[in-house]
Protein backbone atom coordinates (compact mmCIF):
# COMPACT_ATOMS: atom_id res chain seq x y z
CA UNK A 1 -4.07 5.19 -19.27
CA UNK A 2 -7.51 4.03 -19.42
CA UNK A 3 -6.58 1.37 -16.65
CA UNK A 4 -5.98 3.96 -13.80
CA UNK A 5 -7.59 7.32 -13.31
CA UNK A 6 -6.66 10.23 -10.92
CA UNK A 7 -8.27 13.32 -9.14
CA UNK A 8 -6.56 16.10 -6.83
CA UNK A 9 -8.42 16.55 -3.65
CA UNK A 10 -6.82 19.79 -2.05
CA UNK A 11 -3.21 17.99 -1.85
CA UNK A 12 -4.35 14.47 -2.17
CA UNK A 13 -3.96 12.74 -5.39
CA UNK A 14 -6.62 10.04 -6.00
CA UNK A 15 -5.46 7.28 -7.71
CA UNK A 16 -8.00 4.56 -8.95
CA UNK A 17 -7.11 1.63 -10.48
CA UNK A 18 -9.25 -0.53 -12.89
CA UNK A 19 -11.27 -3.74 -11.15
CA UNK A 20 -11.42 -5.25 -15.04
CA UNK A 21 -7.53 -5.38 -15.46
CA UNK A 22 -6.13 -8.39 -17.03
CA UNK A 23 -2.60 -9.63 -16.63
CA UNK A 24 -1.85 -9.54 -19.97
CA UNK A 25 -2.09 -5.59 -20.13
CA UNK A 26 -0.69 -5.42 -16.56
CA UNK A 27 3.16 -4.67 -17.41
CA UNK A 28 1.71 -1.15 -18.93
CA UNK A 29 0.19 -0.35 -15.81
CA UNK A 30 3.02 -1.10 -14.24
CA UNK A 31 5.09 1.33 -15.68
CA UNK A 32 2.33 4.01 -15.69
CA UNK A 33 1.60 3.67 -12.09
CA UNK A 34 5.47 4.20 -11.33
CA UNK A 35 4.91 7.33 -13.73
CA UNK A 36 2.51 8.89 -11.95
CA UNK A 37 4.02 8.23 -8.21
CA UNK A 38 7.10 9.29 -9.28
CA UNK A 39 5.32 12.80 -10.81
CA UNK A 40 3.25 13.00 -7.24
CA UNK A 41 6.84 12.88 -5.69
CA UNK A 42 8.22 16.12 -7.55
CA UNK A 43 5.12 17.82 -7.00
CA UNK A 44 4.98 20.75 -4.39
CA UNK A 45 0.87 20.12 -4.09
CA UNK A 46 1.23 16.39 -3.45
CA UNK A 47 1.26 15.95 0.09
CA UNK A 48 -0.80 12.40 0.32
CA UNK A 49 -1.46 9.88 -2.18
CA UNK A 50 -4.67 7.45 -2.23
CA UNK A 51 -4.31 4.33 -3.75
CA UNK A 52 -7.53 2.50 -4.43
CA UNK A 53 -10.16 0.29 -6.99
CA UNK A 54 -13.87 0.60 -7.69
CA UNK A 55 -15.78 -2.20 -6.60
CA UNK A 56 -12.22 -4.27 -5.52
CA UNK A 57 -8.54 -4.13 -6.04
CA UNK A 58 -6.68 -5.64 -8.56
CA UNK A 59 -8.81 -8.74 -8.05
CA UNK A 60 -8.08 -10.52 -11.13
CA UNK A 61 -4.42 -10.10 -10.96
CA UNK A 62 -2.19 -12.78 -11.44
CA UNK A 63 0.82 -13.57 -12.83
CA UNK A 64 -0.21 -15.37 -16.57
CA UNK A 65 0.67 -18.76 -16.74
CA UNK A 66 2.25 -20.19 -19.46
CA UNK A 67 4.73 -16.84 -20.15
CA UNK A 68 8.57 -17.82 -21.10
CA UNK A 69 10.77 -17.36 -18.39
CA UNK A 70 11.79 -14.29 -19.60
CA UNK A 71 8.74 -12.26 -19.85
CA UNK A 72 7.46 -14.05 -16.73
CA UNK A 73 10.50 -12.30 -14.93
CA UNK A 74 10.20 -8.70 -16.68
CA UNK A 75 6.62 -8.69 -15.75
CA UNK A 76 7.45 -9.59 -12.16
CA UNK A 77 10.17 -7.06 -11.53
CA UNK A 78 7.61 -4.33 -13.15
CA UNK A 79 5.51 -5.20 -10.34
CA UNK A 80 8.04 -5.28 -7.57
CA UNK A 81 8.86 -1.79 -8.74
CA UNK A 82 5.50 -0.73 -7.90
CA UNK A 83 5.62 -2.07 -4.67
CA UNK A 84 9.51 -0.27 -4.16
CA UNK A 85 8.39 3.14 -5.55
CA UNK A 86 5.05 3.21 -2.71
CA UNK A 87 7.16 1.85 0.15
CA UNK A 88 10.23 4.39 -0.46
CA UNK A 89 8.18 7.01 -1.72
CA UNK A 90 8.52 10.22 0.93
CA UNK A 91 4.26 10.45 0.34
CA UNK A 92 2.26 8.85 2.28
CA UNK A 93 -0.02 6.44 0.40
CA UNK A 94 -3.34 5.46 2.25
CA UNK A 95 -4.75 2.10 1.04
CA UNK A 96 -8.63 2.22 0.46
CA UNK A 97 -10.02 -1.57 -0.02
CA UNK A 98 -13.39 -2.78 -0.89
CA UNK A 99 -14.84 -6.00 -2.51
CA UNK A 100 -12.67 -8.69 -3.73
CA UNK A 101 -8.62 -8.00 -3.39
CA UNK A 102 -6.00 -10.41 -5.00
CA UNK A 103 -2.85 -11.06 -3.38
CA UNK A 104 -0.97 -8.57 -5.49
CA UNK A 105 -3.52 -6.47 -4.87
CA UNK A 106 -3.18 -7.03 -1.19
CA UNK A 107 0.57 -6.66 -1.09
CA UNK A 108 0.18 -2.99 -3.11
CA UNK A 109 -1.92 -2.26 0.38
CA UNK A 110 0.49 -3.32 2.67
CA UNK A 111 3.22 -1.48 1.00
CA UNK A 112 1.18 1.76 2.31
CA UNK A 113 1.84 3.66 4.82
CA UNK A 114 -1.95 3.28 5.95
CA UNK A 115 -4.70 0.78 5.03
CA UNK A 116 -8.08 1.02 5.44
CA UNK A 117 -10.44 -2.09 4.78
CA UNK A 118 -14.08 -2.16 4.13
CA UNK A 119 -15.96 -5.26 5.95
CA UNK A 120 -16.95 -6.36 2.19
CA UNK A 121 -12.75 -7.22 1.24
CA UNK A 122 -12.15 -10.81 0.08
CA UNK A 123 -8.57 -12.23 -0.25
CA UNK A 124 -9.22 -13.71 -3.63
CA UNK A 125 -6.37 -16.05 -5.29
CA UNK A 126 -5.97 -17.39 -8.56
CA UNK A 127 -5.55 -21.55 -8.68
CA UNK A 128 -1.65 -22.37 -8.33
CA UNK A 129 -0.45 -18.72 -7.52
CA UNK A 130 -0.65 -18.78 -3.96
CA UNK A 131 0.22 -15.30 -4.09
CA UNK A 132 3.75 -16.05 -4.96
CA UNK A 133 5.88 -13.45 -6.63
CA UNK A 134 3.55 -10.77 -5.49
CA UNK A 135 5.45 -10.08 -2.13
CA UNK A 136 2.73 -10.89 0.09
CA UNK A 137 5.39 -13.27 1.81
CA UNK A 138 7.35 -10.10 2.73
CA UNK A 139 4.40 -8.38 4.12
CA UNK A 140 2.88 -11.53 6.16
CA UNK A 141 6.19 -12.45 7.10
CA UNK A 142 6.87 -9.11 9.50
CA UNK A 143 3.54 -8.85 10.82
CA UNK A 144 2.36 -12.15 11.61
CA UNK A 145 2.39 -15.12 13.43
CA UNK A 146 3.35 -17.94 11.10
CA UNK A 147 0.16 -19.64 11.17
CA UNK A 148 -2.01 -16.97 9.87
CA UNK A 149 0.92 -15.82 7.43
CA UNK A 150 0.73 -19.34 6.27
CA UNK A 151 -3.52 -18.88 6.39
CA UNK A 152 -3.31 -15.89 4.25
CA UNK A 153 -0.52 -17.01 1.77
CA UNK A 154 -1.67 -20.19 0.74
CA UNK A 155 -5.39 -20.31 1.88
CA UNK A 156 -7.72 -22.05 4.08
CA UNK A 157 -10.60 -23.82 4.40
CA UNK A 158 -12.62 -21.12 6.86
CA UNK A 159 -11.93 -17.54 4.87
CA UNK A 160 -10.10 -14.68 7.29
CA UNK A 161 -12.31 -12.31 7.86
CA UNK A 162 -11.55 -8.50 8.10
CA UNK A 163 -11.75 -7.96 11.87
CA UNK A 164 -8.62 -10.77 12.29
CA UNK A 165 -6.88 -8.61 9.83
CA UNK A 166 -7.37 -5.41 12.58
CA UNK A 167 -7.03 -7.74 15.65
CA UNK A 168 -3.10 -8.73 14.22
CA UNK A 169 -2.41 -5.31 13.37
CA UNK A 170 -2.13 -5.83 9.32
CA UNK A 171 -4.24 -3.25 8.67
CA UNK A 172 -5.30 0.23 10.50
CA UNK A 173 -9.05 0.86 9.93
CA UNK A 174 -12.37 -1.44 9.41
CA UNK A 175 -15.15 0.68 8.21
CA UNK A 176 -18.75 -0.04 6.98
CA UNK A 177 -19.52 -1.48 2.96
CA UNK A 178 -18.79 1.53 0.95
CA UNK A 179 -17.15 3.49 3.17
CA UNK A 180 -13.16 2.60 2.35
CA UNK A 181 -12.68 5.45 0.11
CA UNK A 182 -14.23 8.45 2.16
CA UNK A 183 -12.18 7.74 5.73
CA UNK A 184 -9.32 6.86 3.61
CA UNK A 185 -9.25 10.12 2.57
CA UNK A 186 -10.34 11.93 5.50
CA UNK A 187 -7.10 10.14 6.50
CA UNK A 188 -5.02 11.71 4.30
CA UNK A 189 -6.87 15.17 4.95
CA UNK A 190 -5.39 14.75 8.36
CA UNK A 191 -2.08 13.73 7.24
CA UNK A 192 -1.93 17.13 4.87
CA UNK A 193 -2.60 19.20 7.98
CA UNK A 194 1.20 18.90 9.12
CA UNK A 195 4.52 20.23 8.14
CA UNK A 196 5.60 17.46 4.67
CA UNK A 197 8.70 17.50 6.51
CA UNK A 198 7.46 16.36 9.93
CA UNK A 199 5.22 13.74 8.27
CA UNK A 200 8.81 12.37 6.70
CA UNK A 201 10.86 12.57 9.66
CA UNK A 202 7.91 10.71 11.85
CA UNK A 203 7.94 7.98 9.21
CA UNK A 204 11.58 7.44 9.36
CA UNK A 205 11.68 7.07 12.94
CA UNK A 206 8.53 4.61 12.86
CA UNK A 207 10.67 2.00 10.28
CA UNK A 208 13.56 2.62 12.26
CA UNK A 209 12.49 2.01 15.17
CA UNK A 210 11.89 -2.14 15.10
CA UNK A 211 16.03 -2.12 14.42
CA UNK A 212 16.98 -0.06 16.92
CA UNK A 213 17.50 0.11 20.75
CA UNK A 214 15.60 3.18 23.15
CA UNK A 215 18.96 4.98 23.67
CA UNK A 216 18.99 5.35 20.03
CA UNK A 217 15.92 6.09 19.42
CA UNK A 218 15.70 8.38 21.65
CA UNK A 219 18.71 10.36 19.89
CA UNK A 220 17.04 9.48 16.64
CA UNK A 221 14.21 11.60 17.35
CA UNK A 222 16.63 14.22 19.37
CA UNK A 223 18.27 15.03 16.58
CA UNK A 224 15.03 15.24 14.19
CA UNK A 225 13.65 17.47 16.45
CA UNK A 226 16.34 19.86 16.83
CA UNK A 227 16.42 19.37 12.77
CA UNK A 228 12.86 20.77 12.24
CA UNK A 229 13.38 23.69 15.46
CA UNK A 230 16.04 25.07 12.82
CA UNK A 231 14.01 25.08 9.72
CA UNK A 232 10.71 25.73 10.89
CA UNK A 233 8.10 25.61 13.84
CA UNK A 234 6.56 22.08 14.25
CA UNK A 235 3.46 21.29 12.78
C-alpha cells in the first residue's frame, strides 16, 4: 500500500495519503483505505483517526475521463464508500489539510468529524469535473449559503480563501503554513482524553440534533446520560 502510510500516536492512528496518486490506481486505494478504517474500528487502541497528505490532499484526483460507463460507476461507488465508512465510522477522524486539495479530496475532509486547514489549502479542480461525483454537493449543500456552495462547486473567478471557509463554519481550525498536521493531532490527543463511549454518544446527539426539536433533545441527552451513569463515571 505504497499509496497510504500509517503511524500510531498513543491511540491515534495516522493515516497519510500519497500527494502523487493518479486516478487510474485510485480504485486500489479505495478499497485499502476502507481496509484500514474498518481495522481502526475493531481495534481497542484506536480511539482517533487522522486523515491527512504531505504537501496536499488528493490534489490530482479526478474521476478519469474517457472510462466505460461501467468502470466509471465501480470506481465512483469505491469512492463513496470511503466517504460512508469515515462519516459512520464510531472514530473520530480529524482532517489535517495543507497545499493544494481537490474536490474529492475536499469532500474526504468534510466527511470528518473535525477539519483543520492550513492558510496554504487551494481548492484545486480538474477541467470539466466540477467536483461532480465526489460528494462535495452533499457537503456544500448543508453548510452553505447557495452562492458560495455554487462558488466552491463549480469555481470562480476570485479564489475562496481559507478564512471564508472558517467565517461559514465549513471547517473548525485555520492554522499557520505547516502547521495542519501537529494541531490536528493535538486535536485528537484531546479527543482520546475522554471515555470512547462519551465521545460516541456526544456525536450522536450533535447529528441529531439539526432533526430534532429541544424537548427531544433534551430527552435525547437524558437518556444518554443516565446510559453512561450506569456503565461508568463520565469522562
Amino acid at each position: 500500500m505504497a499509496d497510504i502510510t500509517t503511524h500510531y500516536q498513543d491511540h491515534t492512528l495516522l493515516i497519510r495519503i500519497s500527494d502523487t496518486l493518479h486516478a487510474p490506481s485510485a480504485g486500489e486505494l479505495f478499497v485499502n483505505l476502507v481496509e484500514i478504517l474498518s481495522e481502526a474500528e475493531r481495534s481497542e487502541e484506536v480511539r482517533s483517526i487522522v486523515l491527512t497528505g504531505h504537501q496536499g490532499f488528493l490534489r490530482s484526483l479526478a474521476l478519469p475521463s474517457g472510462l466505460p460507463a461501467q468502470e466509471a460507476q465501480a470506481w465512483v461507488e469505491g469512492w463513496h464508500t470511503v466517504l460512508e465508512t469515515v462519516d459512520t465510522g464510531t472514530r473520530p477522524v480529524v482532517a489535517a489539510l495543507e497545499g493544494e486539495v481537490s474536490a474529492m479530496g475536499f469532500a474526504l475532509a468534510l466527511a470528518c468529524e473535525r477539519v483543520v486547514v492550513s492558510r496554504s489549502m487551494r481548492l484545486v479542480q480538474e477541467p470539466g469535473q466540477h467536483g461532480l461525483g465526489s460528494g462535495l454537493s452533499w457537503f456544500l449543500g448543508q453548510h452553505l449559503p447557495q452562492s458560495l456552495a455554487s462558488q466552491l462547486l463549480l469555481g470562480s473567478a476570485a479564489r475562496i480563501q481559507p478564512e471564508q471557509l472558517l467565517q461559514a463554519g465549513l471547517i473548525g481550525m485555520l492554522v499557520g503554513q505547516g502547521e495542519a498536521l501537529d494541531h490536528a493531532l493535538a486535536d485528537a490527543a484531546h479527543l482520546n482524553r475522554h471515555a470512547a463511549q462519551t465521545v460516541q454518544l456526544a456525536r450522536e446527539l450533535l447529528r441529531q440534533a439539526p432533526l430534532q426539536s429541544l424537548h427531544a433533545q433534551l430527552e435525547a441527552e437524558r437518556q444518554l446520560l443516565w446510559k453512561l451513569q450506569r456503565q461508568s463515571p463520565i469522562s
